[in-house]
N, C-alpha and C. Protein backbone atom coordinates (compact mmCIF):
# COMPACT_ATOMS: atom_id res chain seq x y z
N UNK A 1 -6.51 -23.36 10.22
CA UNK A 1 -5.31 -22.59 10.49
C UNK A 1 -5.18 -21.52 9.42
N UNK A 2 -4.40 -20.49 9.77
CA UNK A 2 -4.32 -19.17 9.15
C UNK A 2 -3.00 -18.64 8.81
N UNK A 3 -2.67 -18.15 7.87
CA UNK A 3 -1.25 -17.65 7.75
C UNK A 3 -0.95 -16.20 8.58
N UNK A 4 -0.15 -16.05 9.59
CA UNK A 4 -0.22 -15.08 10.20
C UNK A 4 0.60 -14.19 8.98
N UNK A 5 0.39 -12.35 9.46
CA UNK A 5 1.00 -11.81 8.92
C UNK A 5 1.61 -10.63 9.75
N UNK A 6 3.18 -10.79 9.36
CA UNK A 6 3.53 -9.36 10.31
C UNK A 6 3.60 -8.37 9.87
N UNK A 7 3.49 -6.76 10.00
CA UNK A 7 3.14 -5.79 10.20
C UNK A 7 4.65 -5.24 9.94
N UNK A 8 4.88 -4.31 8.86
CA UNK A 8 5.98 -3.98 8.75
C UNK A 8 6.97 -3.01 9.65
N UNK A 9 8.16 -3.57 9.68
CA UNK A 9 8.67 -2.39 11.19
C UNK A 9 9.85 -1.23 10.65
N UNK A 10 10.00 -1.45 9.44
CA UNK A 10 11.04 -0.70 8.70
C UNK A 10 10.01 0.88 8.20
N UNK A 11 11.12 1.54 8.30
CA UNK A 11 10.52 3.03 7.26
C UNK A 11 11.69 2.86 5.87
N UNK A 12 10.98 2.98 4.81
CA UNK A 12 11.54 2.82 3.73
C UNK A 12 12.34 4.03 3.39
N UNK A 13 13.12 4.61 2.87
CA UNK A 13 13.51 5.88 2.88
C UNK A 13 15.20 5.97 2.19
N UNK A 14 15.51 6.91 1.13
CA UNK A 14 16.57 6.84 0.37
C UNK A 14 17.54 7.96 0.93
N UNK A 15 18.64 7.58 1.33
CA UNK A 15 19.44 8.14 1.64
C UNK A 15 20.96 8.70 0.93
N UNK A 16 21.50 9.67 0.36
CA UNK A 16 22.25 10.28 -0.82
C UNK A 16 22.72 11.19 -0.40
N UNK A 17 23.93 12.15 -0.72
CA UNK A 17 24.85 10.79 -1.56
C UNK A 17 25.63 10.13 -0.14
N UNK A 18 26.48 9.11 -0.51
CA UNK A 18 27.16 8.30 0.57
C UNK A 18 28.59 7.60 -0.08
N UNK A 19 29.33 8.51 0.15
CA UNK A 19 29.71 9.48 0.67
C UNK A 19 29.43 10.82 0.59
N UNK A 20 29.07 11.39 2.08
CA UNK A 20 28.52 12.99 1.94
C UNK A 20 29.64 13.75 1.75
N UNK A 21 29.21 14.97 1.04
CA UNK A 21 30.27 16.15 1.16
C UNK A 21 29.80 17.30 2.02
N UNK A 22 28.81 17.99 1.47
CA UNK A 22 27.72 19.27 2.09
C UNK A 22 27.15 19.12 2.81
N UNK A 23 25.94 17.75 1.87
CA UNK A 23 24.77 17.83 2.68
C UNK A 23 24.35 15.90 2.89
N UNK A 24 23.19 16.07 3.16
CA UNK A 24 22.99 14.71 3.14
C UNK A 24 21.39 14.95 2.67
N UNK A 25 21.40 14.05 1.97
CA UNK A 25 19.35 14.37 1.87
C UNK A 25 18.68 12.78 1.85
N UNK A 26 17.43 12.99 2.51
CA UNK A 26 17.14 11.72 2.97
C UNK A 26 15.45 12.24 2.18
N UNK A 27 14.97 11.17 1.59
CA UNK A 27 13.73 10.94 0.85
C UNK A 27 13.02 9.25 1.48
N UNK A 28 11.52 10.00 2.06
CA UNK A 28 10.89 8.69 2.27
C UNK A 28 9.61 8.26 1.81
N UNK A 29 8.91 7.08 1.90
CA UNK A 29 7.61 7.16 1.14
C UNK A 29 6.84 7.34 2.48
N UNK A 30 7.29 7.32 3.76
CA UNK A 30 6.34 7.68 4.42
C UNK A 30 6.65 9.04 5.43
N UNK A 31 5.44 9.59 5.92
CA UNK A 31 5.86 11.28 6.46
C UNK A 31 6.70 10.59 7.92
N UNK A 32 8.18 10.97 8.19
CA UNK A 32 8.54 11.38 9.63
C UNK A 32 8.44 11.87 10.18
N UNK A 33 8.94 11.35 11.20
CA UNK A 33 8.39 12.39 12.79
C UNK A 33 9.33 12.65 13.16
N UNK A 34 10.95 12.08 12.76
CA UNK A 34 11.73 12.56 13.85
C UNK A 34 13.12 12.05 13.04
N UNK A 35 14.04 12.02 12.62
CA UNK A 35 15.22 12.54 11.84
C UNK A 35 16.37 12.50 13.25
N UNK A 36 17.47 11.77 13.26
CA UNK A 36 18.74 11.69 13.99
C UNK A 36 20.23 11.87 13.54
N UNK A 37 20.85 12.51 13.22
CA UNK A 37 22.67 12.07 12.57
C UNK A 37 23.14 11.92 14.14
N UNK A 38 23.74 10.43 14.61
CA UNK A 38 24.74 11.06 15.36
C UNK A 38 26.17 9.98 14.99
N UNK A 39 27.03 10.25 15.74
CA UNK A 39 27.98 10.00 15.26
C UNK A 39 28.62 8.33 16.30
N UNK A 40 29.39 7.65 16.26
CA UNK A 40 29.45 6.08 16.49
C UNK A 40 29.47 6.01 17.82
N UNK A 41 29.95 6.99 18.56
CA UNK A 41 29.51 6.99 20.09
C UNK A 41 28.26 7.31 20.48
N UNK A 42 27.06 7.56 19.67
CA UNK A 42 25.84 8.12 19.91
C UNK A 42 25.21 9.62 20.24
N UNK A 43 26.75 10.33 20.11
CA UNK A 43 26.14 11.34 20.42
C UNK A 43 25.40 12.45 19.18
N UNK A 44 23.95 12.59 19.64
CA UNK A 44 23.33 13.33 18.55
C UNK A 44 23.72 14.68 18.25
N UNK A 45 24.17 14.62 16.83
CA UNK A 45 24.94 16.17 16.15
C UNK A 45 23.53 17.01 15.43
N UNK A 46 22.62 16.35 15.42
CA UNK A 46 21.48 16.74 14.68
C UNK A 46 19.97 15.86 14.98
N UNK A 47 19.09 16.37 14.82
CA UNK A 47 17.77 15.99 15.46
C UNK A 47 16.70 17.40 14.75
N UNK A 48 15.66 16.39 14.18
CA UNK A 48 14.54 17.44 13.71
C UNK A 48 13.98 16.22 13.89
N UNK A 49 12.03 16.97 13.92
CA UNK A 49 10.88 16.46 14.51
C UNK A 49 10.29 16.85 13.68
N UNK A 50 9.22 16.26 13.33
CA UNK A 50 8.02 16.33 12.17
C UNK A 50 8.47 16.62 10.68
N UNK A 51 9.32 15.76 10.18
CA UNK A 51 9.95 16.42 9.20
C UNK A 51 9.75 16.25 8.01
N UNK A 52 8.28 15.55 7.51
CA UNK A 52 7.33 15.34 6.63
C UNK A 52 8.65 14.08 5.65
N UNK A 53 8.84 14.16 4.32
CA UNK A 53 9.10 13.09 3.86
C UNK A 53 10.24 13.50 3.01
N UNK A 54 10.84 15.02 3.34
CA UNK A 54 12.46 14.69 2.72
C UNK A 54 13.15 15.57 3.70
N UNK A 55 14.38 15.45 4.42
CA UNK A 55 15.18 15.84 5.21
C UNK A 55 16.37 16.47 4.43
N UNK A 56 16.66 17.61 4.68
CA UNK A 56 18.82 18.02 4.40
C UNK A 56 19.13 18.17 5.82
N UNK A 57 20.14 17.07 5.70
CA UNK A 57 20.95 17.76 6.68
C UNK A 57 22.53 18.64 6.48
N UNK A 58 22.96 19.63 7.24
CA UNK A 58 23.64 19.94 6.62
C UNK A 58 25.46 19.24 7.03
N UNK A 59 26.06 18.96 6.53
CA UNK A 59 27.11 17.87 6.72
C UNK A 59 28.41 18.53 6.59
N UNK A 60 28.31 20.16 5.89
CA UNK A 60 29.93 20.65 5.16
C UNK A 60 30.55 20.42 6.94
N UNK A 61 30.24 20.86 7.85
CA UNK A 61 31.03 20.92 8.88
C UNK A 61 31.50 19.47 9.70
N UNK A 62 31.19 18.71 9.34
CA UNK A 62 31.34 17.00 9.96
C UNK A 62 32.55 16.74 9.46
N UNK A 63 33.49 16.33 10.56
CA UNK A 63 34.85 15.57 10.31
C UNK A 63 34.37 14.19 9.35
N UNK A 64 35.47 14.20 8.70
CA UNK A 64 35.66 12.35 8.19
C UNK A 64 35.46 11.72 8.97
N UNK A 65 34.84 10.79 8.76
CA UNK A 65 34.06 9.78 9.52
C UNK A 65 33.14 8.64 9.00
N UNK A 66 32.37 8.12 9.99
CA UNK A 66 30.95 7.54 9.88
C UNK A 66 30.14 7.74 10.74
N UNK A 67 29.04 8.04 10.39
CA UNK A 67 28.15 8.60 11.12
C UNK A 67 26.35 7.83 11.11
N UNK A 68 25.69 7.69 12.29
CA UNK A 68 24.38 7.18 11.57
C UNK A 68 23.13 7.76 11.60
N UNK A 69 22.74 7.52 10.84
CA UNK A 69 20.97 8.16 10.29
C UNK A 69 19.89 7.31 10.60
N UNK A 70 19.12 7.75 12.23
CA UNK A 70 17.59 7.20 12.08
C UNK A 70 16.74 7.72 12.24
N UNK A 71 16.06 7.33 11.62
CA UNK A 71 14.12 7.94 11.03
C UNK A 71 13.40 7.10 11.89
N UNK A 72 12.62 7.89 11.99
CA UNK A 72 11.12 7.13 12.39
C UNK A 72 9.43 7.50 11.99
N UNK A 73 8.65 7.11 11.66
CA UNK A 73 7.49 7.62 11.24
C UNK A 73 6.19 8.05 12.40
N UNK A 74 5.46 7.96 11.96
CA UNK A 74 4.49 8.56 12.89
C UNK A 74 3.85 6.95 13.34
N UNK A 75 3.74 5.90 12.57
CA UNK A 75 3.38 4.07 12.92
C UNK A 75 4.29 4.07 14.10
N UNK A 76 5.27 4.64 14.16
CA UNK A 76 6.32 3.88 15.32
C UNK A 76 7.58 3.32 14.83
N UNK A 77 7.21 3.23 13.26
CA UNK A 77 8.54 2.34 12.36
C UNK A 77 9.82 3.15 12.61
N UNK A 78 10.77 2.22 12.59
CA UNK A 78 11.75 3.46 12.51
C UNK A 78 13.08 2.39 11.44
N UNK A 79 14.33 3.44 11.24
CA UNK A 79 14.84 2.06 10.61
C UNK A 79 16.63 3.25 10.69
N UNK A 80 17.83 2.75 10.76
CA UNK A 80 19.17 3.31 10.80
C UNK A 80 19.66 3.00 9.68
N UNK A 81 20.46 4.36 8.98
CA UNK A 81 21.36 3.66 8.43
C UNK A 81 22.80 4.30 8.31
N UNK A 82 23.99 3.78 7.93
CA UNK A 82 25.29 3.65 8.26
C UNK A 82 25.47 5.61 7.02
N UNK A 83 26.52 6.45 7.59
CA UNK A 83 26.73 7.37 6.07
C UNK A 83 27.95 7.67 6.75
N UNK A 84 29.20 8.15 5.23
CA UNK A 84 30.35 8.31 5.63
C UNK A 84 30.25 9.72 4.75
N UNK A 85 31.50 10.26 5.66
CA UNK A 85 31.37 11.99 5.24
C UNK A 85 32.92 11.84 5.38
């Protein structure tokens, strides 16, 4: 018998500051493909494609809120996370 191993499904990636004011900037260790903000009903306020491994988005115009951020890489990984503006 063998220890199986699973295959990671997360994209690692730092997301700042949180709470946004301007902007939002997202840093990852691996290159993306595809970058999302939308807001808790899903609707997407922002979307870029191929967007190598650091993102701005720009945020001065976003009501108070919460809003979410998902990445995905070129593996397929992808991973969300929560940002308040």
């Amino acid at each position: 018998t063998g220890i199986e191993s699973k295959e990671e499904t997360l994209v690692h990636t730092r997301v700042y500051p949180n709470p946004a004011k301007d902007f939002i900037y997202i840093e990852s260790e691996q290159e993306l493909s595809e970058t999302k903000l939308t807001d808790l009903s899903g609707r997407i306020l922002y979307q870029t494609k191929g967007s190598g491994n650091k993102v701005v988005i720009p945020a001065g115009d976003l009501s108070e809120g919460i809003y979410m951020v998902k990445f995905s890489d070129r593996n397929g990984r992808s991973a969300v996370t929560r940002i308040v503006r």
